[in-house]
C-alpha atoms as a PDB file:
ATOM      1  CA  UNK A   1       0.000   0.000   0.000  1.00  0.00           C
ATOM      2  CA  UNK A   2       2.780   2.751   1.189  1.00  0.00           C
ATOM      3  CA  UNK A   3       3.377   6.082  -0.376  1.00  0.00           C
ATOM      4  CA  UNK A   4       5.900   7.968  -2.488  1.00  0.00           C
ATOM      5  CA  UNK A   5       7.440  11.031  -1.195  1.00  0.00           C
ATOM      6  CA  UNK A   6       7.842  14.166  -2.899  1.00  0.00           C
ATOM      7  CA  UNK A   7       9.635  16.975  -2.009  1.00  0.00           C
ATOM      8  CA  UNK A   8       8.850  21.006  -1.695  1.00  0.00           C
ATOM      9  CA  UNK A   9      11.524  22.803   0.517  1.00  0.00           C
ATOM     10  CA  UNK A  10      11.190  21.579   3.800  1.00  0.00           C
ATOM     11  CA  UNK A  11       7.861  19.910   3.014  1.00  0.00           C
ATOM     12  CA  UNK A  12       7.231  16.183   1.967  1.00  0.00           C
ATOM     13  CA  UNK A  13       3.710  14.973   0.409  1.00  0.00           C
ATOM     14  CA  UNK A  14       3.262  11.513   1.080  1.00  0.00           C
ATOM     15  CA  UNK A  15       1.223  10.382  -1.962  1.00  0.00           C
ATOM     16  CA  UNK A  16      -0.915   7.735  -1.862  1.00  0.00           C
ATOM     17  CA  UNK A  17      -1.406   5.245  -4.036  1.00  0.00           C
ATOM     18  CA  UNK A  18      -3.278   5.450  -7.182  1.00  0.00           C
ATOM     19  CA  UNK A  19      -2.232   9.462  -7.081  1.00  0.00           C
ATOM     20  CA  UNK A  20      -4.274   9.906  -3.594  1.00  0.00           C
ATOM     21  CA  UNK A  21      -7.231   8.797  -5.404  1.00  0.00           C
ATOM     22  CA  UNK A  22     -10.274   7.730  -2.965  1.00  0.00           C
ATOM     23  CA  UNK A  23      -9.947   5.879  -0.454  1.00  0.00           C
ATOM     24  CA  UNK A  24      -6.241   6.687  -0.556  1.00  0.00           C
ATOM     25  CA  UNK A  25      -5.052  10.404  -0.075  1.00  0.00           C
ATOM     26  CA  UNK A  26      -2.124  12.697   0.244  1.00  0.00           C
ATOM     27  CA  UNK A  27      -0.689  13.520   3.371  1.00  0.00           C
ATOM     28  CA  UNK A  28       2.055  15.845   4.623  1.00  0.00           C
ATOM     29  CA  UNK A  29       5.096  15.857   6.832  1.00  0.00           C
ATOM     30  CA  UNK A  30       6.924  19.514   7.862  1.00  0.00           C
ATOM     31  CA  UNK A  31       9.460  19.396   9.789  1.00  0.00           C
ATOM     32  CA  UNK A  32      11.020  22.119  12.363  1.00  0.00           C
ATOM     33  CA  UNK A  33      14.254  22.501  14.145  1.00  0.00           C
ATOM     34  CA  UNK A  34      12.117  21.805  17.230  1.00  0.00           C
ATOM     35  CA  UNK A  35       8.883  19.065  16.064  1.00  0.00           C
ATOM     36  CA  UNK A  36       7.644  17.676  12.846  1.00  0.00           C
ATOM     37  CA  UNK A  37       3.969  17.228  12.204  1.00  0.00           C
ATOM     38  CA  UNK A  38       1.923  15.076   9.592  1.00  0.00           C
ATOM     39  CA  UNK A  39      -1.398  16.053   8.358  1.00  0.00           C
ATOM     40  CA  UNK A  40      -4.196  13.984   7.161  1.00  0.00           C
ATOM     41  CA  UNK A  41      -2.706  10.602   7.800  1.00  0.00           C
ATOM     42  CA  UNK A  42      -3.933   8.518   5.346  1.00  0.00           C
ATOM     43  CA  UNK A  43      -4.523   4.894   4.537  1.00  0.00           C
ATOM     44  CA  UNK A  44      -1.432   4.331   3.345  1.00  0.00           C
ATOM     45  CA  UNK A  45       0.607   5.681   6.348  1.00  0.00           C
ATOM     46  CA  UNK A  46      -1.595   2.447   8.143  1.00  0.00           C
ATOM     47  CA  UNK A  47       1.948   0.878   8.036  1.00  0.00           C
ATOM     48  CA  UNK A  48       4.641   2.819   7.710  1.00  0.00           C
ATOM     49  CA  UNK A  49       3.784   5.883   9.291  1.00  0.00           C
ATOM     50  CA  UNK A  50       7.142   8.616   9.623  1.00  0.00           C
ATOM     51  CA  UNK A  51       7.432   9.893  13.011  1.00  0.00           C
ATOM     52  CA  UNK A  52       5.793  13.093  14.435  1.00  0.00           C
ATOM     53  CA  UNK A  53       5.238  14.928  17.341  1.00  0.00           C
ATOM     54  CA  UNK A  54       1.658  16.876  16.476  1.00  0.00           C
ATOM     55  CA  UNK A  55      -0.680  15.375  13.725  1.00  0.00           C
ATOM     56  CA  UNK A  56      -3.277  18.512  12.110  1.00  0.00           C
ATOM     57  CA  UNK A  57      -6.538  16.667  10.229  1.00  0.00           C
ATOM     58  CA  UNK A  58      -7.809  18.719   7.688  1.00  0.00           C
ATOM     59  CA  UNK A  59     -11.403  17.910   8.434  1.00  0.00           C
ATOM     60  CA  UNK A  60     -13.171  14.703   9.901  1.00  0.00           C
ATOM     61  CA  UNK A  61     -13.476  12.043   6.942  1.00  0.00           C
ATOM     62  CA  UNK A  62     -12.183   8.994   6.904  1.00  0.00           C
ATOM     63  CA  UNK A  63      -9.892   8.883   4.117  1.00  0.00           C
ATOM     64  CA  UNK A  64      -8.025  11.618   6.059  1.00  0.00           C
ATOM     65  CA  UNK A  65      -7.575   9.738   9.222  1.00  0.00           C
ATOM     66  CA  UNK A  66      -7.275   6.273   8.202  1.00  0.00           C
ATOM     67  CA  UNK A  67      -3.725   6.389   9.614  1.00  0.00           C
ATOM     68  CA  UNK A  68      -4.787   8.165  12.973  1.00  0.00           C
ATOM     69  CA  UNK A  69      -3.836   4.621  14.568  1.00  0.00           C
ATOM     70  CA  UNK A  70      -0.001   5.087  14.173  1.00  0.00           C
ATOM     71  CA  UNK A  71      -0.118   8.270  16.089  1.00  0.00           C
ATOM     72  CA  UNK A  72      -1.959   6.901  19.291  1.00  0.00           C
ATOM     73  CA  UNK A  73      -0.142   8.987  21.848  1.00  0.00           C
ATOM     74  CA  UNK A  74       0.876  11.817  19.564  1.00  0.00           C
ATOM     75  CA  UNK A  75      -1.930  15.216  19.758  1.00  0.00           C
ATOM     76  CA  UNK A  76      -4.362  15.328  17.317  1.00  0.00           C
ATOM     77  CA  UNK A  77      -5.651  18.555  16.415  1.00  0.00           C
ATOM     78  CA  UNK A  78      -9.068  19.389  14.301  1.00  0.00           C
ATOM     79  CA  UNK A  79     -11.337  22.701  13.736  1.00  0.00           C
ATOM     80  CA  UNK A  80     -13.756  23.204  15.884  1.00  0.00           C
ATOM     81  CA  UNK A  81     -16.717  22.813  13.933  1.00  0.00           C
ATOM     82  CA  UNK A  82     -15.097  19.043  12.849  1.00  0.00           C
ATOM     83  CA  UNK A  83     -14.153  18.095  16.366  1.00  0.00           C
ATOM     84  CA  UNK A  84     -17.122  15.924  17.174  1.00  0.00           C
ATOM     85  CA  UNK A  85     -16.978  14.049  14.150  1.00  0.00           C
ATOM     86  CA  UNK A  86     -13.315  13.417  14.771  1.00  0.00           C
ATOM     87  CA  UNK A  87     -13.587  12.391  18.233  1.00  0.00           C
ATOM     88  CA  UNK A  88     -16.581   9.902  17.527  1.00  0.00           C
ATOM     89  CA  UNK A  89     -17.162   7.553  14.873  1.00  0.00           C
ATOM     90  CA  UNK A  90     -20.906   7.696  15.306  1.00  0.00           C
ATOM     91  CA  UNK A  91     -20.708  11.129  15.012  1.00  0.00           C
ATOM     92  CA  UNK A  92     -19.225  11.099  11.926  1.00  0.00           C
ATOM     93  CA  UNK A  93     -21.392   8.648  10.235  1.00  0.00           C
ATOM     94  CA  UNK A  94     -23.924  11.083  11.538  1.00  0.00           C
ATOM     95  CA  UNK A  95     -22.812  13.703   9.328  1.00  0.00           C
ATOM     96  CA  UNK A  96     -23.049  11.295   6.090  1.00  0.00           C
ATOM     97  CA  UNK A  97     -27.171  11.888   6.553  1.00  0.00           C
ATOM     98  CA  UNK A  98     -27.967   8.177   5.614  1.00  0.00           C
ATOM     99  CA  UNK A  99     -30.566   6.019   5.463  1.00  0.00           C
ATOM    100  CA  UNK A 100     -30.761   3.833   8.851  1.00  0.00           C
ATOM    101  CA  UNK A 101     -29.380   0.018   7.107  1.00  0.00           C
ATOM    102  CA  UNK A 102     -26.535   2.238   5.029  1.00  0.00           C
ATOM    103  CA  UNK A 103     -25.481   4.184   8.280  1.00  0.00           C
ATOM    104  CA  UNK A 104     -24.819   0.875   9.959  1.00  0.00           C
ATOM    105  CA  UNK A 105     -22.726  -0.499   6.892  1.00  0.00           C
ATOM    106  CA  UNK A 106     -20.853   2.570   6.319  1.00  0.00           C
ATOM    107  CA  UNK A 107     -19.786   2.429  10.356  1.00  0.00           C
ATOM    108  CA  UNK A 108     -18.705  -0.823   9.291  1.00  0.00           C
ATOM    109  CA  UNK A 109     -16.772  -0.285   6.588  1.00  0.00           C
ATOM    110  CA  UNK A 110     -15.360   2.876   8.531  1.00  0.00           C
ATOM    111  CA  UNK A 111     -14.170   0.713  11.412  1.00  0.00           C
ATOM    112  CA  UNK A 112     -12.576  -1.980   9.352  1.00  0.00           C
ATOM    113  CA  UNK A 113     -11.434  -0.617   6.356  1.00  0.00           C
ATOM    114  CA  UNK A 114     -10.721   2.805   7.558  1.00  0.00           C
ATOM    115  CA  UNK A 115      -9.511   2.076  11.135  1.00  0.00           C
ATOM    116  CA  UNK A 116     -11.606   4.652  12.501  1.00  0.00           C
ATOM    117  CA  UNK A 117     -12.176   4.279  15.953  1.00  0.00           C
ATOM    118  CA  UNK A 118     -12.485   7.638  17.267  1.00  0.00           C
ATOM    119  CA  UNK A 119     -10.261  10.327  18.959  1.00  0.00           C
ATOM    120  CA  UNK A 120     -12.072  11.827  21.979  1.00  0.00           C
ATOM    121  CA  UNK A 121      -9.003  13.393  23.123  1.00  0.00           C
ATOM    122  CA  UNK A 122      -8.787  15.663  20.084  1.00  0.00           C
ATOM    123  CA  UNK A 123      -8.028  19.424  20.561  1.00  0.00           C
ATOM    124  CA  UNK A 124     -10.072  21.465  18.380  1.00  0.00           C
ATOM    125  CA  UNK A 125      -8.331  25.188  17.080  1.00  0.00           C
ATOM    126  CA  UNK A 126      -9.809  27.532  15.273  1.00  0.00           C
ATOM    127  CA  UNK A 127      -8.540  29.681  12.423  1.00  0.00           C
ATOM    128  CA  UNK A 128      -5.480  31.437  12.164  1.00  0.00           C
ATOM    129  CA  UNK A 129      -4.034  28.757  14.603  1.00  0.00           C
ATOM    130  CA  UNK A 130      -0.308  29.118  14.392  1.00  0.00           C
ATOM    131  CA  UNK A 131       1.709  25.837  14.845  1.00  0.00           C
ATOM    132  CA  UNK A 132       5.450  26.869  15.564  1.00  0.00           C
ATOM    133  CA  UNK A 133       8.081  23.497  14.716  1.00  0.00           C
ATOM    134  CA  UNK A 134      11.242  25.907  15.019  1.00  0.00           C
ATOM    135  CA  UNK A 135      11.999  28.102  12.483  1.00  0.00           C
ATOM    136  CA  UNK A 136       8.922  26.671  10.364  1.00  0.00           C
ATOM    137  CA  UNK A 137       4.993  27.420  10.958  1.00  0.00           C
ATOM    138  CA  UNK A 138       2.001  25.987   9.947  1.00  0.00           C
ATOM    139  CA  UNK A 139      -0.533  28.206   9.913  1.00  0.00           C
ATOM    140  CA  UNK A 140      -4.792  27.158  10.129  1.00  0.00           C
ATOM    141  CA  UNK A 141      -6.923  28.817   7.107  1.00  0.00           C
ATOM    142  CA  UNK A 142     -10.840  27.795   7.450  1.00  0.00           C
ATOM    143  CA  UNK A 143     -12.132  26.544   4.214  1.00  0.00           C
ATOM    144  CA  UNK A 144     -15.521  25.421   5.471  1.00  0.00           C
ATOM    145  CA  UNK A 145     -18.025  24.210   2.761  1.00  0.00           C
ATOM    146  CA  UNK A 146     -16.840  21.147   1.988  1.00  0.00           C
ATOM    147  CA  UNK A 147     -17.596  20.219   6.437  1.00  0.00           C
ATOM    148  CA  UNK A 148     -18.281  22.519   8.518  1.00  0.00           C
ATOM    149  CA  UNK A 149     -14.202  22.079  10.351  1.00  0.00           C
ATOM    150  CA  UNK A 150     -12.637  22.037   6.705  1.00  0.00           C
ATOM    151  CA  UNK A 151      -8.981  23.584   6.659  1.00  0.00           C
ATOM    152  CA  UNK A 152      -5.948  24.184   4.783  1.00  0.00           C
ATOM    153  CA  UNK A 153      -2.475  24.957   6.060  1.00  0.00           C
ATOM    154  CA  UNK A 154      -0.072  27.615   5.089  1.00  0.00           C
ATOM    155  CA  UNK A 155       3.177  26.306   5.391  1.00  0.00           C
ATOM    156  CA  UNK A 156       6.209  29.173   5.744  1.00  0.00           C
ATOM    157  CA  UNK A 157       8.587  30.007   4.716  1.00  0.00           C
ATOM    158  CA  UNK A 158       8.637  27.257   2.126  1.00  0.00           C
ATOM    159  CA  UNK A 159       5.173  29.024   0.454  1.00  0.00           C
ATOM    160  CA  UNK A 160       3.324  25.824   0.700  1.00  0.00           C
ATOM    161  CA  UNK A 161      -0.553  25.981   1.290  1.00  0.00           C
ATOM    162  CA  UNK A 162      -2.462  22.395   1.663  1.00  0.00           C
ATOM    163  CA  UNK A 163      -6.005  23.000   0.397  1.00  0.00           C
ATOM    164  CA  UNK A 164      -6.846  19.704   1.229  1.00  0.00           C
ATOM    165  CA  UNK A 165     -10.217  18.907  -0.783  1.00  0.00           C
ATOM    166  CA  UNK A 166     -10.095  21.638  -2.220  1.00  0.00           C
ATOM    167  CA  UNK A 167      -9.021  18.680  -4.333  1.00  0.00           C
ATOM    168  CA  UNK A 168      -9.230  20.801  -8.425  1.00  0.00           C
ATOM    169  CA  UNK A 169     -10.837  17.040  -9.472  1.00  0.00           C
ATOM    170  CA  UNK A 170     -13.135  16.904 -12.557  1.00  0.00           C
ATOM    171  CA  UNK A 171     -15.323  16.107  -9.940  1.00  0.00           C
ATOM    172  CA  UNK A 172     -15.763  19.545  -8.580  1.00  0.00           C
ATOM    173  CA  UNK A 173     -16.657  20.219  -4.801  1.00  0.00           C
ATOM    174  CA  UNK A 174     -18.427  18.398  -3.260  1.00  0.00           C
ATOM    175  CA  UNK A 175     -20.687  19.817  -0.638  1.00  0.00           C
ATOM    176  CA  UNK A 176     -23.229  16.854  -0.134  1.00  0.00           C
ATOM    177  CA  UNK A 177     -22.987  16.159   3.944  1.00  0.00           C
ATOM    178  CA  UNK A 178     -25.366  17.586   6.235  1.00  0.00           C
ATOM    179  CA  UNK A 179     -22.659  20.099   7.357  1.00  0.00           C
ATOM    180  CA  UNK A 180     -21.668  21.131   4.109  1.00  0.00           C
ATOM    181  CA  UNK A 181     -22.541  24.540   2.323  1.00  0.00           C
ATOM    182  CA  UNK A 182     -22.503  25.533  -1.100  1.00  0.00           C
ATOM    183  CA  UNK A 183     -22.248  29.358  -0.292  1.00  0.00           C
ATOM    184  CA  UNK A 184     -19.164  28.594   2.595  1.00  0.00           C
ATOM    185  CA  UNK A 185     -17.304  26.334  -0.243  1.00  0.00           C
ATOM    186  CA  UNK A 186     -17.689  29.007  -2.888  1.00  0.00           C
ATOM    187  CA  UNK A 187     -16.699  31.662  -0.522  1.00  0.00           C
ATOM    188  CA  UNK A 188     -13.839  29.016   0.466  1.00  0.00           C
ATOM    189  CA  UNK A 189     -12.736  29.110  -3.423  1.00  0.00           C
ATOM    190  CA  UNK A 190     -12.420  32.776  -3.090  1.00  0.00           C
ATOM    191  CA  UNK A 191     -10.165  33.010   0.144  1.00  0.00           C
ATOM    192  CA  UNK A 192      -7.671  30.243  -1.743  1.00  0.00           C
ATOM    193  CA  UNK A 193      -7.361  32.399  -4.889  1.00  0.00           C
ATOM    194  CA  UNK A 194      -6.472  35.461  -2.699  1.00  0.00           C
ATOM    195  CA  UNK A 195      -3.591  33.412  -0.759  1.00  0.00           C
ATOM    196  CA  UNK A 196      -0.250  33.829  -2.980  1.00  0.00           C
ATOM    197  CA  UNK A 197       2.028  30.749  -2.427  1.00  0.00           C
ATOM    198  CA  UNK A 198       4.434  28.969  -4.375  1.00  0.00           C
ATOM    199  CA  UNK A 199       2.813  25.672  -4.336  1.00  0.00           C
ATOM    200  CA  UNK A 200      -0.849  24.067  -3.858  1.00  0.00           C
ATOM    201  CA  UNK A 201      -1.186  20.728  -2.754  1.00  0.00           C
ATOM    202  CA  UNK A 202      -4.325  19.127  -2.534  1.00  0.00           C
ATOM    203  CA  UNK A 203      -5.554  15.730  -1.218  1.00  0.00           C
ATOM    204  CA  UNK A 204      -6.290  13.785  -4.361  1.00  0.00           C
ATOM    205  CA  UNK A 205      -5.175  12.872  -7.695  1.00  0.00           C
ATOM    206  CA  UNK A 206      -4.373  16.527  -9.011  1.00  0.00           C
ATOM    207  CA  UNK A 207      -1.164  16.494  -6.201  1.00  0.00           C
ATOM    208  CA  UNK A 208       0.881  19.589  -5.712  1.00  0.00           C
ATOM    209  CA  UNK A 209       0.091  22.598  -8.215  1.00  0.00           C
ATOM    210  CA  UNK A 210       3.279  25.005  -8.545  1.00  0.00           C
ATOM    211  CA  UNK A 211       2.725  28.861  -9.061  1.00  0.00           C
ATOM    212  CA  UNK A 212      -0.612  31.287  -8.239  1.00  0.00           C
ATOM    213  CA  UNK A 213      -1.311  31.607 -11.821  1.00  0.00           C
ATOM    214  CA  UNK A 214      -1.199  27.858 -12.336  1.00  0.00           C
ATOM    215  CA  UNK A 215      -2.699  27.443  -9.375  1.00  0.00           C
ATOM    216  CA  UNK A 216      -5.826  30.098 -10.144  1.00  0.00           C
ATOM    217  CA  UNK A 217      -6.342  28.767 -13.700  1.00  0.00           C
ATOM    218  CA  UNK A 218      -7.028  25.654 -11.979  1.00  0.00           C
ATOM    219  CA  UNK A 219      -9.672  27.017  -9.312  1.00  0.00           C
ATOM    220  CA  UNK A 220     -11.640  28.975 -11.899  1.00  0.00           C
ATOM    221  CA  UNK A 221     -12.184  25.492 -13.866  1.00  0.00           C
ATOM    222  CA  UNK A 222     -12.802  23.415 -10.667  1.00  0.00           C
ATOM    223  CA  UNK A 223     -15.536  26.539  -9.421  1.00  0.00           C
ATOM    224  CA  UNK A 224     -17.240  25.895 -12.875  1.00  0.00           C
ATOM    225  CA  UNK A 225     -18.392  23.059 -11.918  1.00  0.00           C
ATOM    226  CA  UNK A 226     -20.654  24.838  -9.508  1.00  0.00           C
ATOM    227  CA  UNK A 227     -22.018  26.983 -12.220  1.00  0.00           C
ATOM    228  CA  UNK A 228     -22.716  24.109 -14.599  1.00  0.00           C
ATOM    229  CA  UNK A 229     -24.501  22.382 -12.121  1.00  0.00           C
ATOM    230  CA  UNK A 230     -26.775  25.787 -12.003  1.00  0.00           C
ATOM    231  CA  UNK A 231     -27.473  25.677 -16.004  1.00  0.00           C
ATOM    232  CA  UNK A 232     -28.198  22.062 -15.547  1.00  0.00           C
ATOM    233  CA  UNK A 233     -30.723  22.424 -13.210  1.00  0.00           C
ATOM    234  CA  UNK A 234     -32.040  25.458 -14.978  1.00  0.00           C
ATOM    235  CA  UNK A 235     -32.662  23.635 -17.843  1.00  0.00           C
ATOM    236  CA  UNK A 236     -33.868  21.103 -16.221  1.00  0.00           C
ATOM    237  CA  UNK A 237     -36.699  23.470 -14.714  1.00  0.00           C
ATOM    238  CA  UNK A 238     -37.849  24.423 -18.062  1.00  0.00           C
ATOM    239  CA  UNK A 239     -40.771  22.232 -17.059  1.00  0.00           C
ATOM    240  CA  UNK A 240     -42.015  21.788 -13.591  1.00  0.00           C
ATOM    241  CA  UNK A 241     -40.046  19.772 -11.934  1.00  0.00           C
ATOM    242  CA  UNK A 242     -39.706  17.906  -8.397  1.00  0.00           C
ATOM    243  CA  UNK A 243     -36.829  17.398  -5.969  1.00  0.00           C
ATOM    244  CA  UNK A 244     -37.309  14.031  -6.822  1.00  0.00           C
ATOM    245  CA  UNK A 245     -36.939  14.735 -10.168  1.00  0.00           C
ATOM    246  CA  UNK A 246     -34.070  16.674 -10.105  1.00  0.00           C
ATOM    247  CA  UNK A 247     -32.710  13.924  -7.877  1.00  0.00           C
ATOM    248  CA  UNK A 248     -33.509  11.231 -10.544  1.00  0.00           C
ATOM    249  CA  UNK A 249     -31.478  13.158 -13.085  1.00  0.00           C
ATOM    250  CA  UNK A 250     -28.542  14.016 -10.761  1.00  0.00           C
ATOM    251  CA  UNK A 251     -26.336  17.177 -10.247  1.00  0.00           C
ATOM    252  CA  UNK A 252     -23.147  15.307  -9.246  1.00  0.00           C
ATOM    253  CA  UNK A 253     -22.926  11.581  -9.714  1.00  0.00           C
ATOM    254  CA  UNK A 254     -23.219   9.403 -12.999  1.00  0.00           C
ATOM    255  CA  UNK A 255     -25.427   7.552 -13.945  1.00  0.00           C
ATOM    256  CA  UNK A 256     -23.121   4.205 -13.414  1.00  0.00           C
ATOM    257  CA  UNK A 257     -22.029   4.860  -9.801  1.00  0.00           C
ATOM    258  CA  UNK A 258     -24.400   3.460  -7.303  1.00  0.00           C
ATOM    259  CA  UNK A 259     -24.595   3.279  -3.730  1.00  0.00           C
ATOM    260  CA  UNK A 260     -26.375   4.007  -0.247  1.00  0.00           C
ATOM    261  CA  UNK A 261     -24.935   7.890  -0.637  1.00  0.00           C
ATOM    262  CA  UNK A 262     -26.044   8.567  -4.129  1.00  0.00           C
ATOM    263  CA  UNK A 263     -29.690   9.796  -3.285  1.00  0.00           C
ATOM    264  CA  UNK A 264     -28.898  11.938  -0.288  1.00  0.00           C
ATOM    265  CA  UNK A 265     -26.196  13.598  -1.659  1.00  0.00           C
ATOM    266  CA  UNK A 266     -28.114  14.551  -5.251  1.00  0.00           C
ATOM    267  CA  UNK A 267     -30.736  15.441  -2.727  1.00  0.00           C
ATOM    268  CA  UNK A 268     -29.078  17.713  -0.541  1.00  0.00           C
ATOM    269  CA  UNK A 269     -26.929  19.269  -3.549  1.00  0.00           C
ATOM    270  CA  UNK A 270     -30.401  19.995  -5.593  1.00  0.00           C
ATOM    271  CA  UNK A 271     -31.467  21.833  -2.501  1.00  0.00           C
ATOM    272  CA  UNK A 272     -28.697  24.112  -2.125  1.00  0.00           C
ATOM    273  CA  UNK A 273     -28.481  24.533  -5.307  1.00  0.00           C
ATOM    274  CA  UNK A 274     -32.688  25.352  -6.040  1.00  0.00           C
ATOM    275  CA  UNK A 275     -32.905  27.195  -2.631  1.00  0.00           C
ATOM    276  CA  UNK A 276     -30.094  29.574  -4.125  1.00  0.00           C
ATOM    277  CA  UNK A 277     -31.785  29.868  -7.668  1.00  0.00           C
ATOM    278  CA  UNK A 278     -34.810  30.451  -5.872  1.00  0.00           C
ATOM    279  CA  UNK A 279     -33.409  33.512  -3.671  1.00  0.00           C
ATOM    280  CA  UNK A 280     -32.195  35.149  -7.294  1.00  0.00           C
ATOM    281  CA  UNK A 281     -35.492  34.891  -8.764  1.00  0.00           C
ATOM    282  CA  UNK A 282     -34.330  32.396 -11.452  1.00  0.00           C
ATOM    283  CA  UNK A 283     -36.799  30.000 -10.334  1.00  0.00           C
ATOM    284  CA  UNK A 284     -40.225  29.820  -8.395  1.00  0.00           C
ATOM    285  CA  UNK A 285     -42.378  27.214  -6.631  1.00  0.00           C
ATOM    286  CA  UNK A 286     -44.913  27.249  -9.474  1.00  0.00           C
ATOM    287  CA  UNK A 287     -47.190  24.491  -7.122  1.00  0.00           C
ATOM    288  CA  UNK A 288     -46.688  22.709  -3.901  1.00  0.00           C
ATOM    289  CA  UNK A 289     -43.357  20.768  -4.310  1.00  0.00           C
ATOM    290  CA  UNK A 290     -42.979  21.564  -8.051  1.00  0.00           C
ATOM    291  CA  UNK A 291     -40.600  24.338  -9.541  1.00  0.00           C
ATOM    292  CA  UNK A 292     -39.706  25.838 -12.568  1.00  0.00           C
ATOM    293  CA  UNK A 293     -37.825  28.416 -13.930  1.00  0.00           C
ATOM    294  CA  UNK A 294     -38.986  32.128 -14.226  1.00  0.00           C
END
């Protein structure tokens, strides 16, 4: 399983296999003159996690603290608005909003695939946390939408900001739990094109991203996705539609990938997404439970 390391001043990515792709990820260790932290230990640090002496999680999902278990007496530390999730598992099956029978699989699957087993002595910080290793910082920068606790870390002096899943996938963001927000991840977006660095990493398969320009070219494609999703629905509404409906046809997933998540996801996605198109007078509620554009 392992990882490959790459290299950015002072900071090493631990890439998972298959380039981070789900339910591997990307993790980082910075060292210090003083202490050396990892974030988001991943599945593939399970065996063969490097040392450290503080371990940051960007925010509480599994395939970001799969490797949690090789740092049992090291601090974990989380945002406050992920902490509960992080400290217990049923909490963060919680947050998945599932169906009864697919919440008790998925705690499953978390516990034996994932090694998730809970951290209840988690300390929670808040933004603009500064983590001082000796002559090397990691600073917190909230990027809720994605969960509520989402974060990135600003690594100086090396210039190297961890936007975690942030991730610039084809995929877009993703903003389908019942603490995520479509307004906090766009406004997220924003706050990440107005940080200059010298490199980007994310979580997944698009890795480390040298350069702001590079870096912002990227961002405006990957927020794009959140506009498409608006024309597709708007088209969609050229006819009375339902939620249901709009579920049926799907905002994020393809038609080929199934599972237990699907339908609450496209559900709470089509909401966010109608109760914003509603607000702009785009669309209206032409009868009980049926909409349509303007």
């Amino acid at each position: 399983m392992g990882y490959a390391e790459a290299v950015y001043g002072e900071v090493s990515v631990l890439v998972g296999a298959n380039r981070g792709t789900y339910p591997f990820g990307n993790s980082l260790l910075v060292r210090g003159t003083d202490a050396a932290l990892v974030v988001d230990p991943s599945l593939s640090l399970v065996e063969a996690a490097p040392p450290a002496d503080v371990v940051l999680v960007s925010h509480a999902h599994e395939d970001h603290i799969a490797g949690l278990g090789s740092y049992a007496d090291v601090p974990v530390h989380v945002h406050e608005a992920d902490s509960a999730a992080l400290r217990s598992r049923e909490a963060l099956v919680a947050g998945f909003g599932l169906p009864a029978d697919a919440a008790a699989s998925t705690d499953e699957k978390l516990r034996d695939h994932f090694h998730v087993h809970g951290r209840p002595d988690a300390v929670s910080f808040d933004d603009g946390a500064v983590f001082d290793l000796g002559g090397r910082t990691a600073t917190v920068v909230h990027l809720p939408g994605h969960t509520a606790g989402h974060c990135g870390f600003l690594v100086e002096p090396d210039g190297f900001l961890f936007i975690a899943d942030v991730d610039l996938t084809s995929f877009g963001p993703y903003y389908g739990d019942v603490s995520s927000s479509l307004a906090d991840f766009e406004s997220s977006m924003r706050r990440c094109r107005e940080i200059d660095a010298r490199w980007y990493g994310t979580s997944h398969q698009k890795g480390v991203i040298e350069g702001a320009d590079e870096f912002r070219k990227r961002l405006d494609g990957y927020a794009g996705v959140v506009q498409r999703r608006d024309e597709t629905l708007l088209a969609l509404l050229d006819e009375p539609r339902t939620v249901a409906d709009i579920v049926a046809h799907r905002l994020v997933y393809r038609p080929h990938v199934e599972g237990a998540h699907v339908e609450p996801v496209e559900r709470r996605t089509a909401e966010r997404h109608l109760d914003r198109l509603l607000a702009k007078g785009l669309v209206a509620e032409v009868e009980p439970g049926r909409f349509r554009t303007t």
